[in-house]
Protein backbone atom coordinates (compact mmCIF):
# COMPACT_ATOMS: atom_id res chain seq x y z
CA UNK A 1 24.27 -27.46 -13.35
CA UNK A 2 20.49 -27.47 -14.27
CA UNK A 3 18.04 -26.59 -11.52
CA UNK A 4 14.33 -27.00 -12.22
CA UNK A 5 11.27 -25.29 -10.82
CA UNK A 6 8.41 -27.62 -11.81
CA UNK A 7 6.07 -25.52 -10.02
CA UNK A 8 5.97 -21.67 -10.00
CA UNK A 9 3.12 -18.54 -10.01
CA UNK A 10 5.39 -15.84 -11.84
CA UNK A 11 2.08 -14.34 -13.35
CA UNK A 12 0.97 -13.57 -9.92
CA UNK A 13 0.86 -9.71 -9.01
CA UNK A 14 3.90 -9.91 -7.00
CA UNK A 15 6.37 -9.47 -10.00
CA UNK A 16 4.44 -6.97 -12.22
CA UNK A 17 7.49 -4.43 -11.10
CA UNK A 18 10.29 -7.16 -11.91
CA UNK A 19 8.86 -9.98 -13.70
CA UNK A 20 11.44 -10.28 -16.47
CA UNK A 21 14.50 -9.14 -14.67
CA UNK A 22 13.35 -12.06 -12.10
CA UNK A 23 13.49 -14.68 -14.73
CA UNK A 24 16.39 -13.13 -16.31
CA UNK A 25 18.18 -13.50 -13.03
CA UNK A 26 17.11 -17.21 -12.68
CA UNK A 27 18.31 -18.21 -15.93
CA UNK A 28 21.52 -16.31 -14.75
CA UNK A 29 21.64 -18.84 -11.96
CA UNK A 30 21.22 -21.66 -13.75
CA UNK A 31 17.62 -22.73 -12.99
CA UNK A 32 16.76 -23.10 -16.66
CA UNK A 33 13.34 -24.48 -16.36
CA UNK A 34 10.20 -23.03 -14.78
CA UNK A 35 6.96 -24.49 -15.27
CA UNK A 36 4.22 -21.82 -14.22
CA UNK A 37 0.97 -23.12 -13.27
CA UNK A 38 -1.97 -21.47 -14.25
CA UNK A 39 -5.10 -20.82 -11.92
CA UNK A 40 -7.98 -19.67 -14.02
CA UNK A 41 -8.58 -17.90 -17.23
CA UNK A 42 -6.90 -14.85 -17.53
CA UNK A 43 -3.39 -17.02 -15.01
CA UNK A 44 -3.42 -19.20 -17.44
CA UNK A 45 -2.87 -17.03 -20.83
CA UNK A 46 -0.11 -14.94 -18.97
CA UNK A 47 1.01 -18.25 -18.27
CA UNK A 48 1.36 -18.88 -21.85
CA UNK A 49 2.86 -15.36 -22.56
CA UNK A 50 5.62 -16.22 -20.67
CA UNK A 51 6.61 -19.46 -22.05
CA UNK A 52 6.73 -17.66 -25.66
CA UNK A 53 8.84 -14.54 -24.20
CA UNK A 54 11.16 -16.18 -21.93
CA UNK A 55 13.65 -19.61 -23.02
CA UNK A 56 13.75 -20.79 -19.57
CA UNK A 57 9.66 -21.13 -19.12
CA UNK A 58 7.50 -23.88 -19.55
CA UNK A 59 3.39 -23.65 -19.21
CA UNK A 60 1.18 -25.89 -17.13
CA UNK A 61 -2.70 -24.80 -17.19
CA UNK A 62 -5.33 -25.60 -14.97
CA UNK A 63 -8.13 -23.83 -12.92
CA UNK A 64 -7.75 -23.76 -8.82
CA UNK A 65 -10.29 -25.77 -7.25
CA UNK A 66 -11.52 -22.97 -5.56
CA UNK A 67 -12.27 -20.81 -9.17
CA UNK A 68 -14.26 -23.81 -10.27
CA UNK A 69 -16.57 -23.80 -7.45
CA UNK A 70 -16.78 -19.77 -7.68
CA UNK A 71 -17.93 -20.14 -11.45
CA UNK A 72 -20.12 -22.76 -11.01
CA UNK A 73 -22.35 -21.21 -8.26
CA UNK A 74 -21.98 -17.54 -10.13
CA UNK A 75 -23.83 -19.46 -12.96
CA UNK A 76 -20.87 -18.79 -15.06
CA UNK A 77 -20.54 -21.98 -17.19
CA UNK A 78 -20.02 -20.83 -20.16
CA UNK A 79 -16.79 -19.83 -18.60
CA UNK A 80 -15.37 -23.00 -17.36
CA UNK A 81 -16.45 -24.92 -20.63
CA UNK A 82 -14.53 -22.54 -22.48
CA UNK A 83 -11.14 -22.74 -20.36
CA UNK A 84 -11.66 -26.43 -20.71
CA UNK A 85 -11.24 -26.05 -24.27
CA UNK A 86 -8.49 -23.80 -24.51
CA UNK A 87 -6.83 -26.10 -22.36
CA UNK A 88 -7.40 -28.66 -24.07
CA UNK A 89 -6.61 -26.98 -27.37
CA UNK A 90 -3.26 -25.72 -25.77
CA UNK A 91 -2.20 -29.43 -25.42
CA UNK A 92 -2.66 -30.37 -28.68
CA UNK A 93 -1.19 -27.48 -30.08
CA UNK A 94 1.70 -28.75 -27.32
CA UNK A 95 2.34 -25.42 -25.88
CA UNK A 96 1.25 -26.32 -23.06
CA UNK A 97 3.38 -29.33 -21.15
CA UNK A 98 1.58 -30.35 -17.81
CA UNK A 99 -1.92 -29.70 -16.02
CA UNK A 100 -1.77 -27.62 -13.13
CA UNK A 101 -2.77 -26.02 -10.95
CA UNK A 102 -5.69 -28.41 -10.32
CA UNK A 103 -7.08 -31.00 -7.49
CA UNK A 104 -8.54 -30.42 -3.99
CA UNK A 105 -9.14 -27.88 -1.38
CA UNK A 106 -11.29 -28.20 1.14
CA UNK A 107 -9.81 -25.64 3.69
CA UNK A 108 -10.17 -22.56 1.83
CA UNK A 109 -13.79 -21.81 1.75
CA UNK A 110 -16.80 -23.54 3.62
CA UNK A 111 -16.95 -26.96 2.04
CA UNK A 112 -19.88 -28.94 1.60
CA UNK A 113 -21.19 -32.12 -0.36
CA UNK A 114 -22.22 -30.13 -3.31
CA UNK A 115 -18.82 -28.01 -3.50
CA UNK A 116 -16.75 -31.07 -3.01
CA UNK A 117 -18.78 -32.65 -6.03
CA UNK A 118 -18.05 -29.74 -8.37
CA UNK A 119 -14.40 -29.77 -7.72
CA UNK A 120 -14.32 -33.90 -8.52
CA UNK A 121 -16.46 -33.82 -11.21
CA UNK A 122 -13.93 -30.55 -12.72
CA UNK A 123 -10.64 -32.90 -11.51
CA UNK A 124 -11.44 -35.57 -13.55
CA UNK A 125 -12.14 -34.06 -16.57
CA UNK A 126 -8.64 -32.97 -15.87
CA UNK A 127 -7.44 -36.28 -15.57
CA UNK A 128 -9.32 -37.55 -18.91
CA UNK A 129 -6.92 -34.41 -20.62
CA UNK A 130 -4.06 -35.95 -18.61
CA UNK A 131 -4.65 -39.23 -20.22
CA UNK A 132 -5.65 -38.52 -23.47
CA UNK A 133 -2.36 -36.17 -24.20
CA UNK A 134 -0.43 -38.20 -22.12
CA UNK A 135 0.89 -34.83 -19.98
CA UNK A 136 1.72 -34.52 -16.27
CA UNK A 137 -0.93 -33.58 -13.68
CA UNK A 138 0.42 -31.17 -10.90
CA UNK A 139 -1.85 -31.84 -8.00
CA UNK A 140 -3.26 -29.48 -5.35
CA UNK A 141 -4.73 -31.28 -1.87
CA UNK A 142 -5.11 -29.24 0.89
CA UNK A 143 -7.48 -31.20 3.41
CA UNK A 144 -8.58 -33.69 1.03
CA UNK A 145 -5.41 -35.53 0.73
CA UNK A 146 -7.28 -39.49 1.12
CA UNK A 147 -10.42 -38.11 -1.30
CA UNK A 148 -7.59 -37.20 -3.71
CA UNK A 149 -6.00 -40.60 -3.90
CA UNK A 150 -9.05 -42.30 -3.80
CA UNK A 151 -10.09 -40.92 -6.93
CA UNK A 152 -6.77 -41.07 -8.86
CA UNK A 153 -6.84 -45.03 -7.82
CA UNK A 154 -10.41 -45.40 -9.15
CA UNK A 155 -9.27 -43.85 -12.43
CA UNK A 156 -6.60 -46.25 -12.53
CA UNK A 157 -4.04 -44.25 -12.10
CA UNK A 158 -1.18 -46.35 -10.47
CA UNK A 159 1.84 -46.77 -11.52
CA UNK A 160 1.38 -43.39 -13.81
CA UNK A 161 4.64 -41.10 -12.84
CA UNK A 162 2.87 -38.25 -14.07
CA UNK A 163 1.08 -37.89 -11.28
CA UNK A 164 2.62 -34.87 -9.26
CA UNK A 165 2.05 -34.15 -5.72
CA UNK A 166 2.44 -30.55 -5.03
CA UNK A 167 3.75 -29.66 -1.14
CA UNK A 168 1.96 -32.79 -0.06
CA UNK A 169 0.96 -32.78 3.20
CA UNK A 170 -0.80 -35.74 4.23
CA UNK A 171 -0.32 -38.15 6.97
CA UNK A 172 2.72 -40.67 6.78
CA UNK A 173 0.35 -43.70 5.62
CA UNK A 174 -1.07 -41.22 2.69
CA UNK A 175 2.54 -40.46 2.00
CA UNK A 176 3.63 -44.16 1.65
CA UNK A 177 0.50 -44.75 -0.46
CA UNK A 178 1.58 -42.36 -2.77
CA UNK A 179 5.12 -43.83 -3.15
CA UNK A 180 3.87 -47.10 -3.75
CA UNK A 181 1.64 -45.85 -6.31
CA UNK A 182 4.65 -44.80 -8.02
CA UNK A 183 3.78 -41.03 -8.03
CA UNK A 184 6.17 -38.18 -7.46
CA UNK A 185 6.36 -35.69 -4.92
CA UNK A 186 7.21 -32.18 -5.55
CA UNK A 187 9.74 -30.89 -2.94
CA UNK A 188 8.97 -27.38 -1.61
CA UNK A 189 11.44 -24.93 0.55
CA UNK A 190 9.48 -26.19 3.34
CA UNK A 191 12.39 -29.27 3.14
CA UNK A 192 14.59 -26.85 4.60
CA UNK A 193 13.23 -26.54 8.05
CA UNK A 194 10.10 -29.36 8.72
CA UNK A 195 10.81 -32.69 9.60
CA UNK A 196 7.87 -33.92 7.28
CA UNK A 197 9.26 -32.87 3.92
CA UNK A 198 12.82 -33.89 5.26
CA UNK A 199 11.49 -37.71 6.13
CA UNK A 200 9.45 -37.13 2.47
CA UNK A 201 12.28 -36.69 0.62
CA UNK A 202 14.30 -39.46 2.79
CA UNK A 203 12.23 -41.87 1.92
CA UNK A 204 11.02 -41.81 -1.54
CA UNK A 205 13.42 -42.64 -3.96
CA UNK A 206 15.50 -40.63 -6.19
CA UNK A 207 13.42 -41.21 -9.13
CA UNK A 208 9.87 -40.19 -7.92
CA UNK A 209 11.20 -36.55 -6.49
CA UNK A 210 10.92 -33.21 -8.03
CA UNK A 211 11.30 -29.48 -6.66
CA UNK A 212 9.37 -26.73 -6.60
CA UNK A 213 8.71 -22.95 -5.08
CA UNK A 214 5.73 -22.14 -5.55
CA UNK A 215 6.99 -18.94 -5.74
CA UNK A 216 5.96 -16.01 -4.74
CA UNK A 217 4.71 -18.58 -2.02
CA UNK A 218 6.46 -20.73 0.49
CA UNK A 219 9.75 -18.53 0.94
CA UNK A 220 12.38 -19.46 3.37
CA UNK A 221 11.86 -16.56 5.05
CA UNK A 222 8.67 -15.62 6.40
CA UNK A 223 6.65 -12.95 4.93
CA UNK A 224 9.43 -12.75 2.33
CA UNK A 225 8.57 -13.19 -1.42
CA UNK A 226 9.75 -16.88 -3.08
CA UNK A 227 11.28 -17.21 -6.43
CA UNK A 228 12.82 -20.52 -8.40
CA UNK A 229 16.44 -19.46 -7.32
CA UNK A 230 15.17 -21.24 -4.06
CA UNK A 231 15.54 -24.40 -6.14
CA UNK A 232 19.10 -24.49 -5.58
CA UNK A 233 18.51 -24.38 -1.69
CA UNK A 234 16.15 -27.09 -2.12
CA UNK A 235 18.25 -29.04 -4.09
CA UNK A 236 21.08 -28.86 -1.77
CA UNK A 237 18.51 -29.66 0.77
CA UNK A 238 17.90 -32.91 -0.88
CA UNK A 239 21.40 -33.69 -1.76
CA UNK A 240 22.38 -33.95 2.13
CA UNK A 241 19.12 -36.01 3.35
CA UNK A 242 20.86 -38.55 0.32
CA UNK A 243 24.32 -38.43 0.54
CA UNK A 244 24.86 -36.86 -2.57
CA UNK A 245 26.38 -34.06 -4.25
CA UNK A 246 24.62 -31.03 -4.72
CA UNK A 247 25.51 -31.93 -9.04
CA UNK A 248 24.23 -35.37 -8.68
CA UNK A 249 21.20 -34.17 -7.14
CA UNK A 250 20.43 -31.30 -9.59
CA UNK A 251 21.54 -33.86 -12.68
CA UNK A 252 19.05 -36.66 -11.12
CA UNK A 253 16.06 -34.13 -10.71
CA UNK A 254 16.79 -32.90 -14.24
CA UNK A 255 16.45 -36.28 -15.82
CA UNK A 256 13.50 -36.83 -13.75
CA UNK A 257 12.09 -34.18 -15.17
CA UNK A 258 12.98 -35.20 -19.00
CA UNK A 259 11.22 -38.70 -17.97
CA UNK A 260 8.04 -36.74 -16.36
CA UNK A 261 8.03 -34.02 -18.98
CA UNK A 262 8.98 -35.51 -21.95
C-alpha cells in the first residue's frame, strides 16, 4: 500500500533532532508521499531542501496569511515581491508541485478591513500562479471560510479539483458548497474522533477526498507531536465511514492524488 500526506510542516522546529530518521521511518511505513507546505521565506526553501534529499517528499510553497500581513505593515515589500518570484520561478522550474500554505485567517491576530484586504489581494495572486501553471492550491480558512469561497467563485474557480481544502471547518451549508463546486477536502486526524470530519468524509465522494497531518500539528493525542504515519490511521478512518478496505481506500486516495498532482 501507498499512503499519502498531502499536507505536512516537517521543516518546522519540532524535528530538527529527528528530521530524517522521521521521514526515513515513514517511507519505512509505506507513506511514500509527503507534500510539505511552506509558510514564508526561509519554510519554504527548507521545504525545497527536503524534496531534493528525501525520495518520498514533494514541495508545496506559499506564505501564511498571517506572514503577509506582518510584512506588509513592517514595510517589508521588497520581501514578499521577492518570495512571489521564487515561487513562481520554483513552478516553472517544476520543483515545486502545489501552492500552499496560503488563504485566510482571520482568528489569529486582530483582523480588520485593511488586514483582510492584504491577505485577498496576496491570495489571489496565488490563485493567478495556480492557474497559470496549472498546480494545486492547498487552502488555509480559519474564520473566513464564506469570504474564502466567495472569492474562489468570483475567480471562476468551479469545477477546478485543484482546489484543496485544508481541515475545513466551516458550517455544513459551506461544506456542501464546496462539494458541489467540485473541490476536495483534505482529511485531517481530527476524522478520528469529531463527528464533523466523520459526516465530511461520509458525504463527499471518493474522488474529491485527500488526507493530511499537518504534522507536527493535529496529533491524535493531545499535546503529542503529529507525523504522516498518522495517514494510515486516517485512512483506515475513512475506509470504515465507506465500507471499504483499508487497500481500496489507500489505492483510491493515491490515484486521487495522481489526478490532483499530476
Amino acid at each position: 500500500m501507498m499512503f499519502i500526506d498531502v499536507h505536512a510542516h516537517l521543516d518546522l522546529k519540532e524535528y530538527d533532532a529527528d528530521r530524517d530518521e522521521t521521514i526515513a521511518a515513514c517511507a519505512k511505513d509505506d507513506v511514500k508521499i509527503i507534500l510539505n507546505n511552506g509558510v514564508h521565506d526561509k519554510s519554504n526553501r527548507m521545504v525545497l531542501a527536503l524534496a531534493e534529499k528525501h525520495a518520498n517528499c514533494r514541495a508545496s510553497l506559499g506564505i501564511y496569511p498571517v506572514h503577509i500581513v506582518e510584512w506588509v505593515e513592517a514595510q517589508e515589500i521588497a520581501r514578499l515581491e521577492n518570495e512571489f518570484t521564487f515561487i513562481e520561478e520554483q513552478l516553472n522550474a517544476g520543483k515545486a508541485i502545489a501552492i500552499g500554505e496560503v488563504g485566510l485567517e482571520y482568528k489569529e491576530i486582530e483582523m480588520t478591513d485593511a488586514r483582510k484586504k492584504i491577505m485577498k489581494d496576496a491570495l489571489l495572486r496565488f490563485i493567478a500562479l495556480s492557474k497559470k501553471y496549472h498546480v494545486p492550491l492547498l487552502l488555509h480558512s480559519r474564520g473566513a471560510e464564506l469570504e474564502l469561497i466567495e472569492l474562489l467563485e468570483k475567480e471562476g474557480m468551479k469545477g477546478n479539483s485543484k482546489v484543496i481544502m485544508h481541515c475545513f471547518c466551516g458550517r455544513k451549508h459551506l461544506v456542501k458548497r464546496i462539494r458541489d463546486n467540485g473541490w476536495t477536502f483534505s482529511i485531517p486526524a481530527l476524522v478520528l474522533k469529531t463527528q464533523q470530519f466523520q459526516e465530511i468524509a461520509r458525504d463527499t465522494p471518493m474522488n474529491q477526498l485527500l488526507t493530511e497531518t499537518d504534522s507536527p500539528h493535529l496529533a491524535p493525542k493531545l499535546g503529542e507531536r503529529n507525523d504522516p504515519r498518522t495517514i494510515k490511521l486516517i485512512t483506515a478512518k475513512i475506509a470504515e465511514i465507506k465500507g471499504l478496505t483499508i487497500e481500496e481506500t489507500a489505492n483510491i486516495m493515491y490515484q486521487n492524488y495522481q489526478r490532483t498532482f499530476g
